[in-house]
Protein backbone atom coordinates (compact mmCIF):
# COMPACT_ATOMS: atom_id res chain seq x y z
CA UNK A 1 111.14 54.27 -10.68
CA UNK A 2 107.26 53.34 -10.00
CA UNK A 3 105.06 56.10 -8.61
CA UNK A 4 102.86 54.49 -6.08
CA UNK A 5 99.58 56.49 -5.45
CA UNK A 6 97.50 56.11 -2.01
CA UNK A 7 94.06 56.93 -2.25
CA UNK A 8 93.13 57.00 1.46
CA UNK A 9 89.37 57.59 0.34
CA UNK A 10 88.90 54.76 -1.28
CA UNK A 11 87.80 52.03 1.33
CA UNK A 12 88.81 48.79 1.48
CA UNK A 13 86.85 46.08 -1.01
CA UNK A 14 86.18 42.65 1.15
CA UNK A 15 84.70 41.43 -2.36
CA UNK A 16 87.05 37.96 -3.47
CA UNK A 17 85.08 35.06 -2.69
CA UNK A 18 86.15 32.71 -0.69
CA UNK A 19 85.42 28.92 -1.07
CA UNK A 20 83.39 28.93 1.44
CA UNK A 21 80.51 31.45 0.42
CA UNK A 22 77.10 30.12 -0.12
CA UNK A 23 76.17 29.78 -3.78
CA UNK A 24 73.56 32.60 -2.76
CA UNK A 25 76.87 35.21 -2.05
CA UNK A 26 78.80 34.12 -5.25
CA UNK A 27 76.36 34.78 -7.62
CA UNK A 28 75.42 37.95 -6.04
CA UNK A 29 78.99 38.89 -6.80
CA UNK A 30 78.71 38.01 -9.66
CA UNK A 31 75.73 40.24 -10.41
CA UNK A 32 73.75 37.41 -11.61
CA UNK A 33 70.79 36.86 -9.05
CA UNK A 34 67.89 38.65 -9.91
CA UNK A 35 66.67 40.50 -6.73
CA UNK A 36 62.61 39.49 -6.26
CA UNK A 37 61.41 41.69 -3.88
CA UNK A 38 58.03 40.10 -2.72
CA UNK A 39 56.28 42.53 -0.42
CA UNK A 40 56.84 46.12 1.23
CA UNK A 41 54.95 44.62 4.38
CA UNK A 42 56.63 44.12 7.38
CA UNK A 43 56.25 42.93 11.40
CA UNK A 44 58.70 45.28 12.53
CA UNK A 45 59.94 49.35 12.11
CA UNK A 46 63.56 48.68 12.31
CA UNK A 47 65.38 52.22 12.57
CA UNK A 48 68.41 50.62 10.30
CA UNK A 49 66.07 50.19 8.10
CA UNK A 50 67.24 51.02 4.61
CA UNK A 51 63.65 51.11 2.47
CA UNK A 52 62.67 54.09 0.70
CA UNK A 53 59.30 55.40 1.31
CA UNK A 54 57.78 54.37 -1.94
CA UNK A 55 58.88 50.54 -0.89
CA UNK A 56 58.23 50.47 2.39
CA UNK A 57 54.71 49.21 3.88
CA UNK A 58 53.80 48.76 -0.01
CA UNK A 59 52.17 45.62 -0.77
CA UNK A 60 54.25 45.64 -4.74
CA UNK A 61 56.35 43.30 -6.17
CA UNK A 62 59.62 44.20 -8.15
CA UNK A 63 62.10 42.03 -9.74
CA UNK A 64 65.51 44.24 -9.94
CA UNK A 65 63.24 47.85 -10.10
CA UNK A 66 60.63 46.87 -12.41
CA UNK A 67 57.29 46.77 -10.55
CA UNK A 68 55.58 43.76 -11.54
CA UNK A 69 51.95 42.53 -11.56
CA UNK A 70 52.45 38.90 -11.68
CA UNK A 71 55.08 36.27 -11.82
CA UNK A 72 54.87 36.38 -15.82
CA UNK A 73 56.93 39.61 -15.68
CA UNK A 74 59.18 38.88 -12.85
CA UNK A 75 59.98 35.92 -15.44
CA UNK A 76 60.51 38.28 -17.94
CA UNK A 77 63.01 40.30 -16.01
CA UNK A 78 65.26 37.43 -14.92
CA UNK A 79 65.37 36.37 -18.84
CA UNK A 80 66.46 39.82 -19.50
CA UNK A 81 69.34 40.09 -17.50
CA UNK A 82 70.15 36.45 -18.17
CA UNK A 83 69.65 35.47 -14.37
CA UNK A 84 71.38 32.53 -12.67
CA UNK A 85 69.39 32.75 -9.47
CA UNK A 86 66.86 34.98 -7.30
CA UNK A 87 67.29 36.60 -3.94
CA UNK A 88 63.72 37.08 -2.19
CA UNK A 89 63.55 39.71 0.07
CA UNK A 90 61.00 42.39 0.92
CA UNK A 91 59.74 44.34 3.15
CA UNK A 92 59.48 40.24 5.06
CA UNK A 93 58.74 37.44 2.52
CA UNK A 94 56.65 36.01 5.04
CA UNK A 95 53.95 38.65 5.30
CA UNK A 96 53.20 36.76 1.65
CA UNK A 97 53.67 33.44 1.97
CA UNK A 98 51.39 31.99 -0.43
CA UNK A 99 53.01 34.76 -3.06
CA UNK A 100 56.47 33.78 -1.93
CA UNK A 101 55.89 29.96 -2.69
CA UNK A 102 53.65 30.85 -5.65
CA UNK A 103 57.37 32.50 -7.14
CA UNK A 104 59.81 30.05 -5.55
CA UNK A 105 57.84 27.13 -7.85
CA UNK A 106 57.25 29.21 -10.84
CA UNK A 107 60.83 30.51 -10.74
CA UNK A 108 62.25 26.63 -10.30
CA UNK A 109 59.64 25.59 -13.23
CA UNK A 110 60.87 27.90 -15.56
CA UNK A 111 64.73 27.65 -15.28
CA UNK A 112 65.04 24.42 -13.16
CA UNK A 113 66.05 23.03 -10.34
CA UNK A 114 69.85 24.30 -10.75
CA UNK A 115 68.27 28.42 -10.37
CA UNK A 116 69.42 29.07 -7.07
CA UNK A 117 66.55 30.58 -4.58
CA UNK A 118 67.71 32.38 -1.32
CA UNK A 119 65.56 33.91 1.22
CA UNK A 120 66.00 36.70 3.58
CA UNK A 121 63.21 36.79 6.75
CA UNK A 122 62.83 38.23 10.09
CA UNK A 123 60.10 36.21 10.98
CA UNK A 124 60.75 32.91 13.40
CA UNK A 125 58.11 31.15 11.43
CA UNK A 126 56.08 27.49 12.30
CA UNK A 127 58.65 24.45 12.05
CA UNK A 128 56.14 22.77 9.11
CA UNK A 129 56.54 25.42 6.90
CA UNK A 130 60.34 24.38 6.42
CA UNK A 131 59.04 21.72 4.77
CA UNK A 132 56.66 23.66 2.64
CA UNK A 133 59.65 26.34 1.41
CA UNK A 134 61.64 22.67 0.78
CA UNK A 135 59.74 21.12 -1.41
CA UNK A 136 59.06 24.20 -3.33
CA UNK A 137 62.41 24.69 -4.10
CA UNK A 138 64.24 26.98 -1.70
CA UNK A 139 68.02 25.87 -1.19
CA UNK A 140 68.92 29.03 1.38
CA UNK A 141 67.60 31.07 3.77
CA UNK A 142 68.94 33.79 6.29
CA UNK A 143 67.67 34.98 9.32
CA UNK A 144 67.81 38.31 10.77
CA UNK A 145 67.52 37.76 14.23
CA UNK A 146 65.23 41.38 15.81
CA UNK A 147 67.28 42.82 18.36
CA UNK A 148 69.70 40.44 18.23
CA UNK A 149 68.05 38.04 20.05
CA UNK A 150 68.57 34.71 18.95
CA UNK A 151 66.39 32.21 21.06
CA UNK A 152 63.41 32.48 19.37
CA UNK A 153 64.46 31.70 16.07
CA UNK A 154 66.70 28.57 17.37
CA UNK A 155 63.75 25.75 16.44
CA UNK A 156 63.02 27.05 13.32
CA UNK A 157 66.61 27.44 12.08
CA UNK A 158 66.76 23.64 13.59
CA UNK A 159 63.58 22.83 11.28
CA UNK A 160 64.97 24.64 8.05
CA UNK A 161 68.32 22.76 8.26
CA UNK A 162 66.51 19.58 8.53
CA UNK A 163 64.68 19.87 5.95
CA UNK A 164 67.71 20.25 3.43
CA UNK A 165 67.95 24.44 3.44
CA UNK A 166 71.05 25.78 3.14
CA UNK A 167 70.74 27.96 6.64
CA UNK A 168 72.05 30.91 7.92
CA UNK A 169 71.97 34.27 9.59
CA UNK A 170 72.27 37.79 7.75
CA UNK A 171 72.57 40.81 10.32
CA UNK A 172 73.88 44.53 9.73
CA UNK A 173 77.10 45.23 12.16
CA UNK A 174 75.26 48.04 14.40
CA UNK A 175 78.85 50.06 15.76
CA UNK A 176 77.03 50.26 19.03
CA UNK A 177 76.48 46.59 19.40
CA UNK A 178 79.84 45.27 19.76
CA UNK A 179 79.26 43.52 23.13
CA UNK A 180 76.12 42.10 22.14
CA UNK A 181 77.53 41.17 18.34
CA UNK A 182 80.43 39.27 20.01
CA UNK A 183 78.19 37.47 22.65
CA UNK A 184 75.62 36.37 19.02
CA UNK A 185 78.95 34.44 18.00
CA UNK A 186 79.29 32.66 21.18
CA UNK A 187 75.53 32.17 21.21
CA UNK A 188 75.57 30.49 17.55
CA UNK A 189 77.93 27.84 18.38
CA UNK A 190 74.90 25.82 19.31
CA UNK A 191 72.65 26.51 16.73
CA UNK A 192 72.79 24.49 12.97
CA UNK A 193 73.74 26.72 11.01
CA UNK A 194 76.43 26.82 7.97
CA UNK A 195 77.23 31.19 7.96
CA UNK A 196 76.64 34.30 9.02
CA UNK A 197 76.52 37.38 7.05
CA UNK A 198 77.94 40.48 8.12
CA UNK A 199 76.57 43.78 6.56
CA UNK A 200 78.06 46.92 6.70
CA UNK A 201 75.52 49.18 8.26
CA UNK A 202 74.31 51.45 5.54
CA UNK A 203 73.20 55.33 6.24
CA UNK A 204 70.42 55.83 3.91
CA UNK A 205 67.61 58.06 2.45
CA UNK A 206 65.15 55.87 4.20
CA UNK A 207 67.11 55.75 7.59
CA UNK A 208 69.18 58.78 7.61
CA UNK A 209 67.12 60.25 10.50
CA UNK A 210 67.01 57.50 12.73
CA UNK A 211 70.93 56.77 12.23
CA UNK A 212 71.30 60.75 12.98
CA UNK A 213 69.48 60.30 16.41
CA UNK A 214 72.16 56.82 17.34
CA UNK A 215 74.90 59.35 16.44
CA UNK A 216 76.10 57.34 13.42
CA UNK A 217 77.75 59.51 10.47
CA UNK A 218 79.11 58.39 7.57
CA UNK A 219 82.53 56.67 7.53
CA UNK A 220 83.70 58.43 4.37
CA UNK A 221 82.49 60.18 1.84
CA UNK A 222 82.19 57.88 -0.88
CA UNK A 223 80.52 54.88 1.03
CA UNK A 224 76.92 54.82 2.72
CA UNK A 225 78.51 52.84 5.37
CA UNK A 226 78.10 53.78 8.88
CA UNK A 227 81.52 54.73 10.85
CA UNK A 228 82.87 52.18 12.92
CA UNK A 229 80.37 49.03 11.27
CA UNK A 230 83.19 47.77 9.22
CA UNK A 231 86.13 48.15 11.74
CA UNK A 232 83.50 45.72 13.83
CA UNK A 233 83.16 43.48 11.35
CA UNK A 234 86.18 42.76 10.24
CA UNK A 235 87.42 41.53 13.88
CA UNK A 236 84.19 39.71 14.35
CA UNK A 237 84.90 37.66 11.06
CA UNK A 238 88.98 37.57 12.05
CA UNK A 239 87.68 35.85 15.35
CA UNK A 240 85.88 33.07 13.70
CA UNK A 241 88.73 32.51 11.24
CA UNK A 242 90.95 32.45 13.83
CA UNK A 243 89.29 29.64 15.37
CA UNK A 244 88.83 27.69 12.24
CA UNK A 245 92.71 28.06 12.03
CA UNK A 246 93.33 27.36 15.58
CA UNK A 247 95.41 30.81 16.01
CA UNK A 248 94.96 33.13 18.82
CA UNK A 249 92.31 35.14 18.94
CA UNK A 250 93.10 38.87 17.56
CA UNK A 251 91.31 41.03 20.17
CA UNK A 252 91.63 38.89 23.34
CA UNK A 253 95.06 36.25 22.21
CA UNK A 254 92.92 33.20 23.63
CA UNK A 255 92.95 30.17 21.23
CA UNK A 256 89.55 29.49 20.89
CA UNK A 257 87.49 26.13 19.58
CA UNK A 258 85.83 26.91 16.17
CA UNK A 259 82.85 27.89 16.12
CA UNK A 260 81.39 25.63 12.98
CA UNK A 261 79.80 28.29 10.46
CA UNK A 262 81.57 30.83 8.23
CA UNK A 263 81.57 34.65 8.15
CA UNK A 264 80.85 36.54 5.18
CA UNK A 265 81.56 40.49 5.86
CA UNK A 266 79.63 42.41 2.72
CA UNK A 267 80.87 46.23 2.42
CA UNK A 268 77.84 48.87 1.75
CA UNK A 269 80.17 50.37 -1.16
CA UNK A 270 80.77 46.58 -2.20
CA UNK A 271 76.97 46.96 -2.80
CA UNK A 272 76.64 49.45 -5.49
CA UNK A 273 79.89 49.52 -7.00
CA UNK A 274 80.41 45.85 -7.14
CA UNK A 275 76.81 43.54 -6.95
CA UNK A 276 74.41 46.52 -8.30
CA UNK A 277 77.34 47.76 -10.86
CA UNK A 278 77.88 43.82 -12.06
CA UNK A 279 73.99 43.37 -12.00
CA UNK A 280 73.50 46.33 -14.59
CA UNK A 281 76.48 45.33 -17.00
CA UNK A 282 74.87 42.30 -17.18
CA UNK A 283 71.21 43.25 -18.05
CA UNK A 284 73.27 45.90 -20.19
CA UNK A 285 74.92 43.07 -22.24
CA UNK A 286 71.47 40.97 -22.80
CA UNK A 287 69.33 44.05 -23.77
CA UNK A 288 71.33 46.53 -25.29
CA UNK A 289 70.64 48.18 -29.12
CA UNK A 290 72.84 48.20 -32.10
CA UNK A 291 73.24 52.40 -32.00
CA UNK A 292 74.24 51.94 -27.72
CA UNK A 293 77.47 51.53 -26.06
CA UNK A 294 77.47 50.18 -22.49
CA UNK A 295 79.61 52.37 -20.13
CA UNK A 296 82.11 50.54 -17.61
CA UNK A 297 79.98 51.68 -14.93
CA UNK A 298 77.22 49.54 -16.45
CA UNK A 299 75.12 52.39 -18.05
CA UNK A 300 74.19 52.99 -21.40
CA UNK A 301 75.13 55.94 -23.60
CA UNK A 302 73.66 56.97 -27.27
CA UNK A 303 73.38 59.84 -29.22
CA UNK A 304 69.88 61.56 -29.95
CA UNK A 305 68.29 64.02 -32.48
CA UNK A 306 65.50 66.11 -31.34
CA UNK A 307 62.30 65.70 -33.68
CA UNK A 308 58.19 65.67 -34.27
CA UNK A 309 55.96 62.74 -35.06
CA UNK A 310 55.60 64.61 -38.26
CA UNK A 311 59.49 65.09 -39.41
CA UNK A 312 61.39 61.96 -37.89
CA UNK A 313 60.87 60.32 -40.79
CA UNK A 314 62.25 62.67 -43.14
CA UNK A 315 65.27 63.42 -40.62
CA UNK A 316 66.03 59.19 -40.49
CA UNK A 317 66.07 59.24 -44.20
CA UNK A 318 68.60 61.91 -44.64
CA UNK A 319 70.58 61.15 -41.81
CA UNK A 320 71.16 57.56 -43.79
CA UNK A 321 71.59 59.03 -47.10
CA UNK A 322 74.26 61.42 -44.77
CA UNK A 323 76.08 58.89 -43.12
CA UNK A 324 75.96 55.73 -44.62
CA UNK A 325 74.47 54.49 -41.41
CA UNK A 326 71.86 51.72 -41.59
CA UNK A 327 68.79 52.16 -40.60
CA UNK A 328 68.85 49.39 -38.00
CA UNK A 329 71.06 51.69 -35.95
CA UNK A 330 68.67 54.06 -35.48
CA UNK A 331 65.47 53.90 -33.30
CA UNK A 332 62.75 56.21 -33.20
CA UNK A 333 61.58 56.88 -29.30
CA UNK A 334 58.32 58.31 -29.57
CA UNK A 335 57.89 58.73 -26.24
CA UNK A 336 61.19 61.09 -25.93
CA UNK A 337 60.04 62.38 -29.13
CA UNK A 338 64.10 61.74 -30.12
CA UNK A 339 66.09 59.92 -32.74
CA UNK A 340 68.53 57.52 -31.05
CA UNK A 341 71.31 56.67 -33.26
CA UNK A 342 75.21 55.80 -32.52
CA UNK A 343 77.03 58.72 -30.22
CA UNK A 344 79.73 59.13 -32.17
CA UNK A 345 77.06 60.02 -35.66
CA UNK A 346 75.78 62.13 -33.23
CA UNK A 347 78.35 64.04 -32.51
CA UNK A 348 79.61 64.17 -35.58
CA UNK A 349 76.75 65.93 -37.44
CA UNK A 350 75.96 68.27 -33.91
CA UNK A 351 77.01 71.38 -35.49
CA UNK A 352 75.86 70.31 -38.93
CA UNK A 353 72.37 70.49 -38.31
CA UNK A 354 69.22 72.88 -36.91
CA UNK A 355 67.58 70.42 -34.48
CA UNK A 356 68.97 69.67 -30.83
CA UNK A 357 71.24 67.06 -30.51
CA UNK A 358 72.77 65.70 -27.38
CA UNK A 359 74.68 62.89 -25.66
CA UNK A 360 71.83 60.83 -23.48
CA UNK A 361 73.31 58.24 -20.46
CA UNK A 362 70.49 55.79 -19.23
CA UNK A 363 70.22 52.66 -16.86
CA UNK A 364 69.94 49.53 -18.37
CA UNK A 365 66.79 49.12 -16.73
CA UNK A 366 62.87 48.29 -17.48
CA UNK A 367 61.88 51.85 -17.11
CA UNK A 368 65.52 52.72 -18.33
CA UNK A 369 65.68 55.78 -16.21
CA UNK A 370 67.73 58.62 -17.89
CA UNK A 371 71.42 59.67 -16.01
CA UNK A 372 72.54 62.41 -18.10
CA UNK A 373 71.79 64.62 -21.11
CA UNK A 374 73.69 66.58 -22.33
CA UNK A 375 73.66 69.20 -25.45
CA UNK A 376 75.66 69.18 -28.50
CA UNK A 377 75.09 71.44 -30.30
């Protein structure tokens, strides 16, 4: 007889595409869009807003977390982790337009025209410069409408669409909001666009004071979402599906007309354990070393020998003569001051030898920040 387990703690993972989903969403699923953040500047103080300090009102540039100086490293990055595509976001892309075209052409030069270019802005920007982020390159961008107020952004969405962008809107689900949420889906009926993303509201370093004063806790413990932002979510996409499917309505039973766009609903634990997790296993893959293994979770993990400028080389040399173990599996980190060499050599000479050996767990990143270490021996 099976055993069935229920895990009520684990939260339900909206994360199969659907055929519908803007080339921008799939790839992100897949972990494949490299994530150009342009500026730290923005218009507006948003209290959702989920920017750490060293990000926000910071006039850097990062591709994935490396902070870049020019577009000659952002390149760099998106050949490391084997990119497909870019998502620009900030901070607003708009407070540096000139930088944000400047990448959206380089980016498009480099890979071609088939490297996929979204855009995330606040900023109800001049109808001509739909033209400009056109013929650049750009094939989506997604609104987030302040305060929910859509009228302001109406022409330029009109302009963008017109000019061959993929077009859409990109809000978090504020719990508090559900009146005026449900009125924005009403309100968009009118307007040309092809979706609307949903985001989970996420409860973060940078915004866990200003969620605290709205009375928004966590909805579990494993999740950064914000209680009661999915439930909303989920019956605000349900309603526009129902239309499309000419079914009654599941909060009010009214068959309603459809409303012409698609929902996307994108869980804040979808986030990190599927897009960010994905993203890492693939840079992982591209850049990993012959003595690293790459952890399911997308990390890596190698073993590593304590030692001095003066004795490494003297400690490589036996190790090899040892172990059998060629060199090219072992790297010298002079910066650690540490002998990287397979985990399981590692372990298996711990209690063998004088000098500190231990198990070290890093992200696959530029900087590569270190996880874990821990001691063998």
């Amino acid at each position: 007889m099976p055993l069935n387990l229920t895990l009520p703690q684990v939260p339900n993972l909206y994360e199969a595409p659907e055929k519908s989903d803007t080339e921008g969403c799939i790839q992100c699923q897949m972990g494949s869009k490299l994530v150009l953040f342009i500026t730290g500047h923005c218009h507006w103080q948003c209290d959702y807003c989920p920017l750490s300090e060293n990000r926000r009102e910071i006039d850097w540039m990062y591709a994935n977390e490396r902070k870049c100086e020019n577009f000659d490293q952002v390149i760099e990055e998106a050949y490391a982790m084997r990119a497909t595509g870019a998502g620009i976001t900030g901070g607003d892309p708009l407070m540096a337009k000139d930088r944000t075209l400047e990448g959206i052409k380089r980016l498009k030069d480099e890979f071609g025209q088939s490297f996929h270019l979204h855009m995330y802005t606040s900023i109800p920007f001049r109808k001509e410069w739909a033209k400009d982020f056109a013929e650049a390159g750009l094939d989506e961008i997604r609104f987030h409408f302040l305060n929910l107020d859509s009228s302001k952004y109406k022409e330029t969405i009109e302009a963008c669409s017109n000019a061959g962008i993929l077009t859409g809107v990109e809000i978090p689900c504020e719990p508090d909001k559900e009146k005026e949420l449900l009125f924005l889906l009403e309100e968009l009926r009118s307007f040309e666009i092809s979706f609307i993303n949903i985001n989970e509201l996420e409860i973060t370093v940078g915004n866990h004071d200003n969620m605290e004063l709205r009375g928004f806790n966590l909805s579990t413990e494993i999740t950064a979402g914000a209680n009661g932002s999915a439930e909303l979510a989920i019956s605000m996409k349900e309603r526009v599906d129902a239309a499309e499917l000419g079914v009654p309505d599941p909060l009010d039973a009214e068959i309603k007309e459809p409303y012409g766009f698609h929902v996307k609903f994108c869980t804040a634990v979808y986030k990190d354990a599927g897009q960010l997790r994905r993203r890492f296993l693939r840079r992982g893959e591209s850049t990993i070393a012959p003595h690293e293994n790459l952890t399911e979770d997308g990390t890596i993990v190698f073993g590593a020998i304590s030692s001095s400028d003066e004795e490494y080389d003297k400690w490589i040399s036996e190790i090899m003569q040892e172990t059998n173990l060629p060199r090219r599996f072992i790297y010298w980190d002079s910066d650690h001051k540490r002998i990287e060499l397979p985990l399981v050599v590692a372990e298996s000479i711990a209690n063998d030898i004088e000098a500190p050996v231990s198990l070290v767990e890093v992200l696959p990143t530029f900087e590569r920040l270190e996880m874990t270490v821990i001691w063998l021996n």
